[in-house]
N, C-alpha and C. Protein backbone atom coordinates (compact mmCIF):
# COMPACT_ATOMS: atom_id res chain seq x y z
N UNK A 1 0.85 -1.18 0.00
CA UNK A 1 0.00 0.00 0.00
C UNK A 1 0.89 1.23 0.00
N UNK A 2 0.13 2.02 -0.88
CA UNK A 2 0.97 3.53 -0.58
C UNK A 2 0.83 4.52 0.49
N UNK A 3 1.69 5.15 0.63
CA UNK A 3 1.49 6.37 1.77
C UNK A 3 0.13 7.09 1.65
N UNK A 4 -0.29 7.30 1.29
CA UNK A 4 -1.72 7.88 0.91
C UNK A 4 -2.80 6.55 1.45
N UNK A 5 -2.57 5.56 0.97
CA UNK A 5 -3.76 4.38 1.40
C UNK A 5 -3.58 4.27 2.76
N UNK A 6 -2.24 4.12 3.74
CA UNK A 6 -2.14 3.88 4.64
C UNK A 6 -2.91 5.04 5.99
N UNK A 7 -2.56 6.00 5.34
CA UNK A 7 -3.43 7.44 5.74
C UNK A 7 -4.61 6.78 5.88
N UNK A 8 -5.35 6.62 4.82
CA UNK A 8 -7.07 6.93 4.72
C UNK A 8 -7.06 5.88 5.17
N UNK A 9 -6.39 4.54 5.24
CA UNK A 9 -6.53 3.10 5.89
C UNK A 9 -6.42 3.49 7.54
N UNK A 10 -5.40 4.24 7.98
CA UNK A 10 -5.11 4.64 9.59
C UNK A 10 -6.65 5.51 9.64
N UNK A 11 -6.83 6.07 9.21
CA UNK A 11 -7.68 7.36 10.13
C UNK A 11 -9.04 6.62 10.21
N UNK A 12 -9.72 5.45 9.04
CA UNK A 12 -10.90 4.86 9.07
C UNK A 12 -10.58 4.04 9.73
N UNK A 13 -9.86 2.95 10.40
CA UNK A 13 -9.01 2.32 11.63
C UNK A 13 -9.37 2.80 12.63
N UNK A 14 -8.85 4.16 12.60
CA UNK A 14 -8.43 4.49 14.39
C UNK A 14 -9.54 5.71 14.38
N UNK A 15 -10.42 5.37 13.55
CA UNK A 15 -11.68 6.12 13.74
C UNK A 15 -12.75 5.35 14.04
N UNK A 16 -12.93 4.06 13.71
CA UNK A 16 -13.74 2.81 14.12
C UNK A 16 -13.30 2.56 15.71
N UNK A 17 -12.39 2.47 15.84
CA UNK A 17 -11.68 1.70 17.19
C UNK A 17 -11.94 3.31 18.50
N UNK A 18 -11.23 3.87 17.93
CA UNK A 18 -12.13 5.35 18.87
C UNK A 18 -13.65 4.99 19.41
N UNK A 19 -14.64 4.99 18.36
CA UNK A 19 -15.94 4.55 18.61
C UNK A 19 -16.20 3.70 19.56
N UNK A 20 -15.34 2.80 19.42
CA UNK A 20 -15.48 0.90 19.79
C UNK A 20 -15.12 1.59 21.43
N UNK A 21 -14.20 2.37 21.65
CA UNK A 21 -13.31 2.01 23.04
C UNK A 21 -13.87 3.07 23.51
N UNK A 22 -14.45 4.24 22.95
CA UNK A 22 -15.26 5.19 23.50
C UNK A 22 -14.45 6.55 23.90
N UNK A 23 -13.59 6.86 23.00
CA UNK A 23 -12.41 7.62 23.02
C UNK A 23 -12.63 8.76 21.76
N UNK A 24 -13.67 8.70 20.83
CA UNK A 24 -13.96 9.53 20.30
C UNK A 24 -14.17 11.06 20.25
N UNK A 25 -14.76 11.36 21.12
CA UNK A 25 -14.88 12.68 21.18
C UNK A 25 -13.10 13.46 21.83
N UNK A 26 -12.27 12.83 22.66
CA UNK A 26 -11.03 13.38 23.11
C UNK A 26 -10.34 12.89 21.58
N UNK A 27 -9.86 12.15 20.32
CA UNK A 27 -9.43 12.21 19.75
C UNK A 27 -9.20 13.37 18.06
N UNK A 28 -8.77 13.73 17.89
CA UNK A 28 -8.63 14.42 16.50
C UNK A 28 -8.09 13.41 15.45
N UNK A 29 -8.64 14.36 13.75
CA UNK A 29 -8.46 13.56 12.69
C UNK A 29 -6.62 12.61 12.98
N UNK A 30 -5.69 13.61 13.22
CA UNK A 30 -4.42 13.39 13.26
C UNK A 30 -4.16 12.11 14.42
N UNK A 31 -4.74 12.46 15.35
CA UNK A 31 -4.56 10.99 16.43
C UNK A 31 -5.28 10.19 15.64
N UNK A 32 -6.70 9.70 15.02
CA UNK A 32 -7.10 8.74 14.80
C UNK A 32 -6.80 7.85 13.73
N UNK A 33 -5.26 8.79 12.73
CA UNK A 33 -4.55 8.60 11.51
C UNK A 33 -3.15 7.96 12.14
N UNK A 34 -2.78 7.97 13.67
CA UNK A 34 -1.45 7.58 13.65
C UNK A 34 -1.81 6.53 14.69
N UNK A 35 -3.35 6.21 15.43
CA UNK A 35 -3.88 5.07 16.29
C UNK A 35 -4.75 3.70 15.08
N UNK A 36 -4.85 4.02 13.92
CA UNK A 36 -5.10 3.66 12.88
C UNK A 36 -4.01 2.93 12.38
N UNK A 37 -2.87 3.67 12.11
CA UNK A 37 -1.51 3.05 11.33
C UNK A 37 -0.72 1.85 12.70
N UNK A 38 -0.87 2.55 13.64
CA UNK A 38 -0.16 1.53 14.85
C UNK A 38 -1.07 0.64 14.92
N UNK A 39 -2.36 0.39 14.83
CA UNK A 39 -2.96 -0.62 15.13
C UNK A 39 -3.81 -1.57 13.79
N UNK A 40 -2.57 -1.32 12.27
CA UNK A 40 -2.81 -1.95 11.92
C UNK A 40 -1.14 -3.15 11.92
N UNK A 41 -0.18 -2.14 12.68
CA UNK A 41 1.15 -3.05 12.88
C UNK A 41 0.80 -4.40 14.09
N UNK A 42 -0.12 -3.28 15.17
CA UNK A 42 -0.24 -4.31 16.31
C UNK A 42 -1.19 -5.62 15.86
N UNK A 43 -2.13 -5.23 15.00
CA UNK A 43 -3.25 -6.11 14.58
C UNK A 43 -2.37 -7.21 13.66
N UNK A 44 -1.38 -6.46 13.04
CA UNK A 44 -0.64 -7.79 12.10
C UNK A 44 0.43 -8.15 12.87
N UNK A 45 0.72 -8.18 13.46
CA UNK A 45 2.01 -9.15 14.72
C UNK A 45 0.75 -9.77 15.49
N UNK A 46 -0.10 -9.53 16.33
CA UNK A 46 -1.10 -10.72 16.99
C UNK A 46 -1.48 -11.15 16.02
N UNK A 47 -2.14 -11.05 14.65
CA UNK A 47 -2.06 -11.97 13.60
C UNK A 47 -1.39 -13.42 13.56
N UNK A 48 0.00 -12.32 13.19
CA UNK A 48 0.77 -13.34 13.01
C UNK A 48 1.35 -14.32 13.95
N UNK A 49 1.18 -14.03 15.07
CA UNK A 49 1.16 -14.83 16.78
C UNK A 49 0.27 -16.37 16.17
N UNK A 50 -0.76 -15.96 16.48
CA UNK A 50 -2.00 -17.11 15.58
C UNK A 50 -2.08 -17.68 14.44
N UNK A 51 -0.87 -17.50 13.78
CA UNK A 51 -0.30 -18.41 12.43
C UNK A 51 -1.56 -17.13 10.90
N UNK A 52 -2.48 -16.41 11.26
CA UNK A 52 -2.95 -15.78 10.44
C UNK A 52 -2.38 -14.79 9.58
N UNK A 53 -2.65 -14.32 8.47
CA UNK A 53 -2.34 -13.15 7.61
C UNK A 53 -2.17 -11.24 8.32
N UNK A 54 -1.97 -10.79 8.01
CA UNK A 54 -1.97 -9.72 8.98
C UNK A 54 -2.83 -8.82 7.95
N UNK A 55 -2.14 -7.39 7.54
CA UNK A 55 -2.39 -6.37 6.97
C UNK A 55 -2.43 -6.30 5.41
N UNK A 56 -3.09 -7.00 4.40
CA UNK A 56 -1.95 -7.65 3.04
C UNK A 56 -3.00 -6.67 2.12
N UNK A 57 -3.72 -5.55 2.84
CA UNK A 57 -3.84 -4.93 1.55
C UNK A 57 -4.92 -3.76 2.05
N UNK A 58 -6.09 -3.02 0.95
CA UNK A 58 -7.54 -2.06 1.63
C UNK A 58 -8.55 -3.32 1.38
N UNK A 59 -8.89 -3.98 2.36
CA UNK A 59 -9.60 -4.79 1.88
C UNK A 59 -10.34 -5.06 3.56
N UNK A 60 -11.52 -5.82 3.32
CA UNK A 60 -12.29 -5.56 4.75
C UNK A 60 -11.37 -6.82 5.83
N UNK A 61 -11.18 -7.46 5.09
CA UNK A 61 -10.37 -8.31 6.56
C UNK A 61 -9.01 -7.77 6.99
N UNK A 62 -8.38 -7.33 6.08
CA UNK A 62 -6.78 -6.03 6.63
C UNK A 62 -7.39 -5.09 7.76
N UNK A 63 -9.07 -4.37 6.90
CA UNK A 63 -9.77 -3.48 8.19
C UNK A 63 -10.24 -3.93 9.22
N UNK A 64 -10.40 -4.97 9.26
CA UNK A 64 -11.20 -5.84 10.47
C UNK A 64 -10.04 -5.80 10.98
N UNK A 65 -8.50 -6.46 11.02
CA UNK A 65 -7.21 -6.30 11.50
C UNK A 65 -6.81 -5.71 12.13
N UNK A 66 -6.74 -4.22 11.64
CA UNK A 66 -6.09 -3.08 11.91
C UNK A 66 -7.18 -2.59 13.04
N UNK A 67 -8.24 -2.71 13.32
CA UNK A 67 -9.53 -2.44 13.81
C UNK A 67 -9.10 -2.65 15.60
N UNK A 68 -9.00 -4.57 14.97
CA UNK A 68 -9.04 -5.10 16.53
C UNK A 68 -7.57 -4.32 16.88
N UNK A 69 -6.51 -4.71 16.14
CA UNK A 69 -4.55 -4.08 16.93
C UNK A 69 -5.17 -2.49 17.35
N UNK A 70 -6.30 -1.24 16.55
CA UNK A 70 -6.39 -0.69 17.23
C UNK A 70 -6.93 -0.37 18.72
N UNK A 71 -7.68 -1.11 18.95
CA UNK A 71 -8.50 -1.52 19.66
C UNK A 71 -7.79 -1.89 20.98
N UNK A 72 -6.76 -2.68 20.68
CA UNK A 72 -5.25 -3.21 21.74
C UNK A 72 -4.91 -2.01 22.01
N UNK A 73 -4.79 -1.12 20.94
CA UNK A 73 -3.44 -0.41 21.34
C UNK A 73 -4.30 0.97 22.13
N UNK A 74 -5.38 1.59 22.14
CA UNK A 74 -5.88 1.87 22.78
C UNK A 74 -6.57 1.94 24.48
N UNK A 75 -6.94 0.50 24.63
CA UNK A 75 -6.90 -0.61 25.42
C UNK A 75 -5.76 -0.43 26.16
N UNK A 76 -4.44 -1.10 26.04
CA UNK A 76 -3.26 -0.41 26.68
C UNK A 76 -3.02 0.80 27.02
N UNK A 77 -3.20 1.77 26.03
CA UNK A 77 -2.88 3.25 26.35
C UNK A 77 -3.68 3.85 27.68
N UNK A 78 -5.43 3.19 27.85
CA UNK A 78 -6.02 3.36 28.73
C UNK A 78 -5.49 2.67 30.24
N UNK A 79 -4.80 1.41 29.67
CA UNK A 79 -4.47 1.13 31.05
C UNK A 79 -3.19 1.56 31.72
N UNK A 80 -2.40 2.37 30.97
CA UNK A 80 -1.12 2.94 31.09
C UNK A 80 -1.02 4.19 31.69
N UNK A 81 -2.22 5.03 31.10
CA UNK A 81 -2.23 6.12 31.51
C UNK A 81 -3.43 6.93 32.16
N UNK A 82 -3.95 5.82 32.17
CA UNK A 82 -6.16 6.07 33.07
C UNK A 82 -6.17 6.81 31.73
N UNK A 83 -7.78 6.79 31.93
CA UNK A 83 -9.04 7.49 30.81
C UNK A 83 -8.99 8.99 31.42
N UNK A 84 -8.76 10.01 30.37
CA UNK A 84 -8.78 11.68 30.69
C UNK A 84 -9.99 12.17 30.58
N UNK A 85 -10.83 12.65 30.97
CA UNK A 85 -11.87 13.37 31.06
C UNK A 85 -11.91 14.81 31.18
């Protein structure tokens, strides 16, 4: 994927997973473009933990991927640093 796909691939990522973890409204376009791109690395290493495919393209199971690693990596961040209000 190109730099440009990975963009619009990160920000619809870590704009789903915002929703999911309930972190939406404290995030901006720019966080939900670089919690998007990390959690389609984290989503393809636990992938690949489980013998599965990781990130292999824009396609809905790469997004389903990148979705859940965001989802982790969020998840962690909350437990690292408590929820800000």
């Amino acid at each position: 994927m190109g730099i440009l796909s990975w963009i619009i691939f990160g920000a619809l990522a870590g704009w789903v997973a915002s929703m999911i973890v309930g972190r939406n409204d404290q995030m901006g376009c720019l966080a939900n473009i670089v919690v998007g791109i990390i959690g389609a690395v984290v989503g393809g290493w636990i992938m690949s933990i489980f013998g599965g495919s990781g990130v292999t393209g824009f396609n809905l199971i790469s997004f389903i991927v990148a979705v859940i690693g965001a989802v982790v990596f969020l998840g962690v961040l909350n437990l690292l640093f408590g929820r800000r209000r």
